[in-house]
Protein backbone atom coordinates (compact mmCIF):
# COMPACT_ATOMS: atom_id res chain seq x y z
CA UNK A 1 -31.94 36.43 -10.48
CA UNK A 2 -28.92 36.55 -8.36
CA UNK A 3 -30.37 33.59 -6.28
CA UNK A 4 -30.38 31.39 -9.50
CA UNK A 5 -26.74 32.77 -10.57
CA UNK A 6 -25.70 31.79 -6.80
CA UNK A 7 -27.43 28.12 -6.83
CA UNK A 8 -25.67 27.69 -10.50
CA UNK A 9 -22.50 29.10 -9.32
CA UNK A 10 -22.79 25.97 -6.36
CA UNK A 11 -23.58 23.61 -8.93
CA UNK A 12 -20.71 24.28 -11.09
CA UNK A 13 -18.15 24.40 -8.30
CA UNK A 14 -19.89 20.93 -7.08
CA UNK A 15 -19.51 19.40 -10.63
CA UNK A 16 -16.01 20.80 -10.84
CA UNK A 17 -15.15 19.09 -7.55
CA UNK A 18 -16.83 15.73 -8.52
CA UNK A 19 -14.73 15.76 -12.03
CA UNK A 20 -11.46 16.18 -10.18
CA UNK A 21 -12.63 14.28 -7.28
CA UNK A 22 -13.17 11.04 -10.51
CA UNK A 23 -9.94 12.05 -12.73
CA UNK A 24 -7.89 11.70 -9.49
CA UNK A 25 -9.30 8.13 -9.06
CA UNK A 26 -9.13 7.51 -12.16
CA UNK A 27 -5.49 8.37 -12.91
CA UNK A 28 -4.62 6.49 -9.32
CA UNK A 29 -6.33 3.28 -11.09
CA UNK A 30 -4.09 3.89 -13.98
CA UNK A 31 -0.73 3.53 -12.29
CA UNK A 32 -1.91 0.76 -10.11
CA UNK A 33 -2.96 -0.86 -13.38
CA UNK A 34 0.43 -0.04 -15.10
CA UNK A 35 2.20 -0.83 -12.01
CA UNK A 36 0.57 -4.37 -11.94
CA UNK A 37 1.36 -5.40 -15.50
CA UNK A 38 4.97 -3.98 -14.74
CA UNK A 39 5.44 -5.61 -11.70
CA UNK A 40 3.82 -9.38 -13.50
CA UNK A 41 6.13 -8.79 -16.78
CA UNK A 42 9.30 -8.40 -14.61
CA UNK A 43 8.04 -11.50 -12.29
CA UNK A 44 8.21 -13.79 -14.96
CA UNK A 45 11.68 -12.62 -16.72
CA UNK A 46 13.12 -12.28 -12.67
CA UNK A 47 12.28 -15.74 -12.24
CA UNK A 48 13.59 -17.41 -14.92
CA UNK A 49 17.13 -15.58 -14.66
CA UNK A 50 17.20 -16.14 -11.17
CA UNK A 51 17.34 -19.71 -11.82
CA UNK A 52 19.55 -19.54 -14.61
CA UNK A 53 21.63 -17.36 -12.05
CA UNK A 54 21.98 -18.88 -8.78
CA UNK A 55 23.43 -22.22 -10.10
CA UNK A 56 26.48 -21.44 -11.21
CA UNK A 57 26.70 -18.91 -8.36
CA UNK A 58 26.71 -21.08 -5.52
CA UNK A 59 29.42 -23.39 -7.11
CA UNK A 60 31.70 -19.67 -7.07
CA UNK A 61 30.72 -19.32 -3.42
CA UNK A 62 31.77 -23.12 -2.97
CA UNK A 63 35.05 -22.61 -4.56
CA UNK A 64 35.83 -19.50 -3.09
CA UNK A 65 34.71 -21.24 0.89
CA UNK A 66 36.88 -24.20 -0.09
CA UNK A 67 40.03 -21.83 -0.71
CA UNK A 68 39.18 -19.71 2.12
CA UNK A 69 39.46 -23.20 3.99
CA UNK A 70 42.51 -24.35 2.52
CA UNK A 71 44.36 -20.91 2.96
CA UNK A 72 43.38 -21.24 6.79
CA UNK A 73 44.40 -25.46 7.26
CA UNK A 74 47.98 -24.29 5.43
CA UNK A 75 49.02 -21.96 8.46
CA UNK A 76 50.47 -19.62 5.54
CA UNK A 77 50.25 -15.93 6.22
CA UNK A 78 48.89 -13.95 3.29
CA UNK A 79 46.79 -11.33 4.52
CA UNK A 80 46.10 -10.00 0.49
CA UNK A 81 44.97 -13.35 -0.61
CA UNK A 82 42.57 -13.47 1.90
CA UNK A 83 41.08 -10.10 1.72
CA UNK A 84 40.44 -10.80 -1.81
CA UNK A 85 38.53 -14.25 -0.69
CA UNK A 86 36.86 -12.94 1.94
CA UNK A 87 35.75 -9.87 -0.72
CA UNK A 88 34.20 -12.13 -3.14
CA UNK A 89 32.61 -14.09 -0.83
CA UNK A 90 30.66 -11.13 0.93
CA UNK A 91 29.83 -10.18 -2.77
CA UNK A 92 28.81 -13.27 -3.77
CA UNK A 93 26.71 -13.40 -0.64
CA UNK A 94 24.96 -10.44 -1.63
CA UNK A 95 24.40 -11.20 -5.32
CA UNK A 96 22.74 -14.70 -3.46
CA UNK A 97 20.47 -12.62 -1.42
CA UNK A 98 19.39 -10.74 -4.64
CA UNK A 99 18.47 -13.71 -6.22
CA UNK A 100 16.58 -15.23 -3.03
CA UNK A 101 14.58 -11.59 -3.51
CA UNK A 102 14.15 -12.30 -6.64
CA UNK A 103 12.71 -15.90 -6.39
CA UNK A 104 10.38 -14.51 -4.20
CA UNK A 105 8.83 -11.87 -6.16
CA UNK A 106 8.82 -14.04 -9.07
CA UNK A 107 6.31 -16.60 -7.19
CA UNK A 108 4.18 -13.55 -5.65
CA UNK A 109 3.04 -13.17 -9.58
CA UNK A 110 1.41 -16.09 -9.69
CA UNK A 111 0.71 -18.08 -5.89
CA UNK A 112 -2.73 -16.90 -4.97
CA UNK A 113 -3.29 -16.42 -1.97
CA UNK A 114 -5.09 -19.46 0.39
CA UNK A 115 -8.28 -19.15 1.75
CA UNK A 116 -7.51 -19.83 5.21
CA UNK A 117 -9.09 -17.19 8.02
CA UNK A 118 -6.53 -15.77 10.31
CA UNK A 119 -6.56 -12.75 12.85
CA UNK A 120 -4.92 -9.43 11.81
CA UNK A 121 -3.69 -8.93 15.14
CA UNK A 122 -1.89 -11.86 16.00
CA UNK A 123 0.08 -11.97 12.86
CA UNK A 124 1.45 -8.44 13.52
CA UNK A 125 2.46 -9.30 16.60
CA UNK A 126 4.58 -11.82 15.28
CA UNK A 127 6.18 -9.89 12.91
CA UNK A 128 6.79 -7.43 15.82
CA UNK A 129 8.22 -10.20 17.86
CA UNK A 130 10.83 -11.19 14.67
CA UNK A 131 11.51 -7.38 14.42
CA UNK A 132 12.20 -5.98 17.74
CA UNK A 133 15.95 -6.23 17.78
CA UNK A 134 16.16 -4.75 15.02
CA UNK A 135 13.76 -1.56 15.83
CA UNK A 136 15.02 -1.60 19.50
CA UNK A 137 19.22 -1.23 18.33
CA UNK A 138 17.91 1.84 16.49
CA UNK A 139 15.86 3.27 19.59
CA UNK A 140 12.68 3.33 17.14
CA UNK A 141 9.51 3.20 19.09
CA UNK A 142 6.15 1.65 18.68
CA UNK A 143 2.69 2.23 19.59
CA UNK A 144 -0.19 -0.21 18.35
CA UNK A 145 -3.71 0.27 18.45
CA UNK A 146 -5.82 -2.32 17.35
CA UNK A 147 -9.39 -1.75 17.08
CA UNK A 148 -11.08 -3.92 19.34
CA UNK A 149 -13.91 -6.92 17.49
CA UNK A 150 -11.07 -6.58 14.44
CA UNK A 151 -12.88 -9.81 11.86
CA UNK A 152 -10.61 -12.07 10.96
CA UNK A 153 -9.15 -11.85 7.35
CA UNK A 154 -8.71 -14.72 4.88
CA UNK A 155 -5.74 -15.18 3.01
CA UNK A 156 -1.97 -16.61 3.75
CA UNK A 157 -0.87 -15.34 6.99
CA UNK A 158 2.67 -16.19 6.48
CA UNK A 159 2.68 -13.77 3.42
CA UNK A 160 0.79 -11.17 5.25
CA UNK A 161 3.40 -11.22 8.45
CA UNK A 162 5.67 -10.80 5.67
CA UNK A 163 4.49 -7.97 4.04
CA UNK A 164 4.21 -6.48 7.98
CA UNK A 165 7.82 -7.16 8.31
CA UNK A 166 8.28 -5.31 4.73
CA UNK A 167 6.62 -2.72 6.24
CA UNK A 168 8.40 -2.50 9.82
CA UNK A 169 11.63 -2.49 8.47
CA UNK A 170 11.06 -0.06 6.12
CA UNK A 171 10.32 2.41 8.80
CA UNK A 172 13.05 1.12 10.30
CA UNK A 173 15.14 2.10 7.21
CA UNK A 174 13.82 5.23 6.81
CA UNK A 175 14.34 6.59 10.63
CA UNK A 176 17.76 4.80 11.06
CA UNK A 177 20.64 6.54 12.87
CA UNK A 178 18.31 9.22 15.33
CA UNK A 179 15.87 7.22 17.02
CA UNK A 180 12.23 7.75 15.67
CA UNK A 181 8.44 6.86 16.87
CA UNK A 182 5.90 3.91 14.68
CA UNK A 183 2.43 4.63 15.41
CA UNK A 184 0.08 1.01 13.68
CA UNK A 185 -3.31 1.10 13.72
CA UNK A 186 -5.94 -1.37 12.60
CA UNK A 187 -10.06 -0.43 12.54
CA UNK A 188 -12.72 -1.59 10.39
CA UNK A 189 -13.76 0.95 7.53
CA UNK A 190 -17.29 -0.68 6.20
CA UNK A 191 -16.39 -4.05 4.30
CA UNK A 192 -12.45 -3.46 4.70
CA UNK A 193 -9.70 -3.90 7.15
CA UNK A 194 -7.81 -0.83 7.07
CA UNK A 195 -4.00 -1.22 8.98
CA UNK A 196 -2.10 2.24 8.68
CA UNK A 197 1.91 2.27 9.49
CA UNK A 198 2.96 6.36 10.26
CA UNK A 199 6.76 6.72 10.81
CA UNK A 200 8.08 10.18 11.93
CA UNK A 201 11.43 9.68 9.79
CA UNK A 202 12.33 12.35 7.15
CA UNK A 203 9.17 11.16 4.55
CA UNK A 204 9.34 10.84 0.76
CA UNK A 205 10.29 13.03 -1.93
CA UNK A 206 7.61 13.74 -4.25
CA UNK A 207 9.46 12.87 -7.09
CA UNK A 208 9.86 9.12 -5.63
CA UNK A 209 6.43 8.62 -4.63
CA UNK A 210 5.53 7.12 -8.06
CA UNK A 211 7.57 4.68 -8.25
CA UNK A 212 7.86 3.67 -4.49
CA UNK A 213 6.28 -0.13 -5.23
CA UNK A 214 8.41 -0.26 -8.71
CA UNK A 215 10.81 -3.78 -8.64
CA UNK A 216 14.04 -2.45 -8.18
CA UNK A 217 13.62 1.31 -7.09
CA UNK A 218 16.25 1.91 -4.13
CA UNK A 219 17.56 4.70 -2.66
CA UNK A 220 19.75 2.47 -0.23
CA UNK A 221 21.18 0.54 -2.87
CA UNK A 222 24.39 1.48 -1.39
CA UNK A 223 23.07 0.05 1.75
CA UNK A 224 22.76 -3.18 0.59
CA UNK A 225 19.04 -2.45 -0.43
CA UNK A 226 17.16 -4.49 -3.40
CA UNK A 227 14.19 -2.53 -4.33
CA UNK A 228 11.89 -5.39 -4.31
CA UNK A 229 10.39 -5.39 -0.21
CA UNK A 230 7.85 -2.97 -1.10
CA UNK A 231 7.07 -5.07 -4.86
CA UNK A 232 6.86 -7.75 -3.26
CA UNK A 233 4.28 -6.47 -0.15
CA UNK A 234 2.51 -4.44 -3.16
CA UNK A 235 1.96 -8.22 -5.05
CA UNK A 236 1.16 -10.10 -2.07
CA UNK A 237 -1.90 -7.39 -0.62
CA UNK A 238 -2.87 -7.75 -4.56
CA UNK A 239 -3.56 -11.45 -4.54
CA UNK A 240 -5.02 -11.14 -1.23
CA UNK A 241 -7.95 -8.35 -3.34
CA UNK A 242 -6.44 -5.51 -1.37
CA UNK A 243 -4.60 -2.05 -1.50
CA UNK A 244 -1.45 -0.90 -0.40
CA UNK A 245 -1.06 3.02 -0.69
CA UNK A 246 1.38 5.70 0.90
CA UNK A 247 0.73 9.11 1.89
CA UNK A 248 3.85 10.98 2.96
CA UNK A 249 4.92 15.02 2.89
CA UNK A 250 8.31 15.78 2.90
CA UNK A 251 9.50 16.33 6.55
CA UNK A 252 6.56 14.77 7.80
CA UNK A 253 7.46 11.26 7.84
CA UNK A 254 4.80 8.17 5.75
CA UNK A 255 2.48 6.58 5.97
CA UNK A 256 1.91 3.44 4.64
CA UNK A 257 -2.08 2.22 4.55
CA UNK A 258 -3.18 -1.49 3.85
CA UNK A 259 -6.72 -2.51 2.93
CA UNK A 260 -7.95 -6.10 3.21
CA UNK A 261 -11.44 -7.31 1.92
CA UNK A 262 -13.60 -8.28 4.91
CA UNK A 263 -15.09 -11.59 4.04
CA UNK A 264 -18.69 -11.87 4.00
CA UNK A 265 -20.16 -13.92 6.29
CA UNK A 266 -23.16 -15.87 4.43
CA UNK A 267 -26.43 -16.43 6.91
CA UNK A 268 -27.41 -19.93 7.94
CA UNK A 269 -30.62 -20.63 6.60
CA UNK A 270 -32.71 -22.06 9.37
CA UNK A 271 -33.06 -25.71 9.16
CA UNK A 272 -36.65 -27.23 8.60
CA UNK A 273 -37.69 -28.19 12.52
CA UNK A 274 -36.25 -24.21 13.64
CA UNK A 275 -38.96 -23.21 10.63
């Protein structure tokens, strides 16, 4: 008797587990699907104002370059005038860098990626190489460890050095001002390509880890960030059939975790004279 309580005891602890081990999962594919449809519906309005936008503001950057010129040719000494110039043209500057951002996550929502084969490991050593001044001014560290035999990955290696660059810099980001350590790793897990990115900066708050890949979330805004490096890495491992996730504890620093699709490699049937 107390065998059979004990064995159903197991069993509903098992089933328990399996229900919250499937809700979980379940409520993860929920937000990636909401995510998606948020990220594809601001795409296409970003786009479209972007264009509408930047127009208009490169004839103000123009105008404002042109009288910054013609202030300097003049020899005349008005110091205000020229702060003010040189204030809307840094601004302008910035809004133009928004928009470039913005141009760029618009066409992530719809470019798919190409089908072109390309090695994991080489590409992240480019975007190291385009990096490391950047990483090395703030005395940030890396160690890489790339599984040896990695399979090549198809997709569009410029967007994929890209998204590692997304990815560098926002370590960068998050352990500016003290130094810090990036530990990148790459292995095979079965039929994908898993790449994870651990920092050992201050992590993320819990209540921002939800809305980490949203267009437009910031917390350096002040810092001249745009919210849309992450969106945009989040769209581009999308088209290419993968994941991006992030596990982080408060304290603890991220880590950031990409999966790519391994492609399967169809056998050769043997020709008639090898049969």
């Amino acid at each position: 008797m107390l065998a059979n309580q004990a064995a159903a005891a197991m069993e509903t602890s098992r089933l328990y587990t399996d229900v919250e081990t499937a809700n979980s999962r379940l409520k993860q594919q929920q937000r990636q699907l909401l995510l998606s449809a948020k990220q594809a519906a601001i795409g296409e309005l970003a786009g479209g104002v972007a264009h509408e936008v930047n127009n208009p503001l490169q004839i103000i950057l123009s105008r404002v370059q042109l009288m910054v010129a013609q202030q300097t040719r003049s020899g005349e000494d008005n110091p205000k005038l020229m702060d003010g110039l040189a204030l809307i043209e840094n601004n302008v500057k910035r809004i133009s860098r928004i928009i470039r951002a913005l141009l760029g996550f618009a066409s992530h929502n719809t470019i798919e990626a190409a089908g072109q084969p390309f090695g994991v490991a080489t590409a992240f050593h480019q975007a190291c190489a385009l990096t490391k001044h950047q990483l090395d001014q703030q005395m940030i560290s890396i160690d890489i460890c790339m599984e040896d035999g990695l399979p090549d990955v198809f997709g569009n290696v410029g967007e994929l050095e890209q998204v590692f660059i997304n990815l560098l810099l926002n370590a960068e980001n998050a352990m500016a001002g003290g130094g810090g350590h990036l530990a990148v790793t790459a292995r095979r897990e079965g039929d994908w390509l898993e790449i994870r990115f651990q920092d050992d900066g201050p992590g993320i708050p819990a209540e921002h880890m939800d809305r980490i890949f949203e267009p437009f979330f910031t917390t350096r805004a002040d810092k001249g960030g745009t919210g849309l490096g992450l969106a945009v890495s989040y769209r581009i491992i999308e088209n290419h059939g993968g994941t991006i996730t992030v596990e982080s504890e408060t304290g603890e620093g991220a880590c950031f975790i990409l999966r790519l699709p391994v492609p399967v490699v169809e056998a050769v049937p043997p020709s008639p004279s090898e049969s």
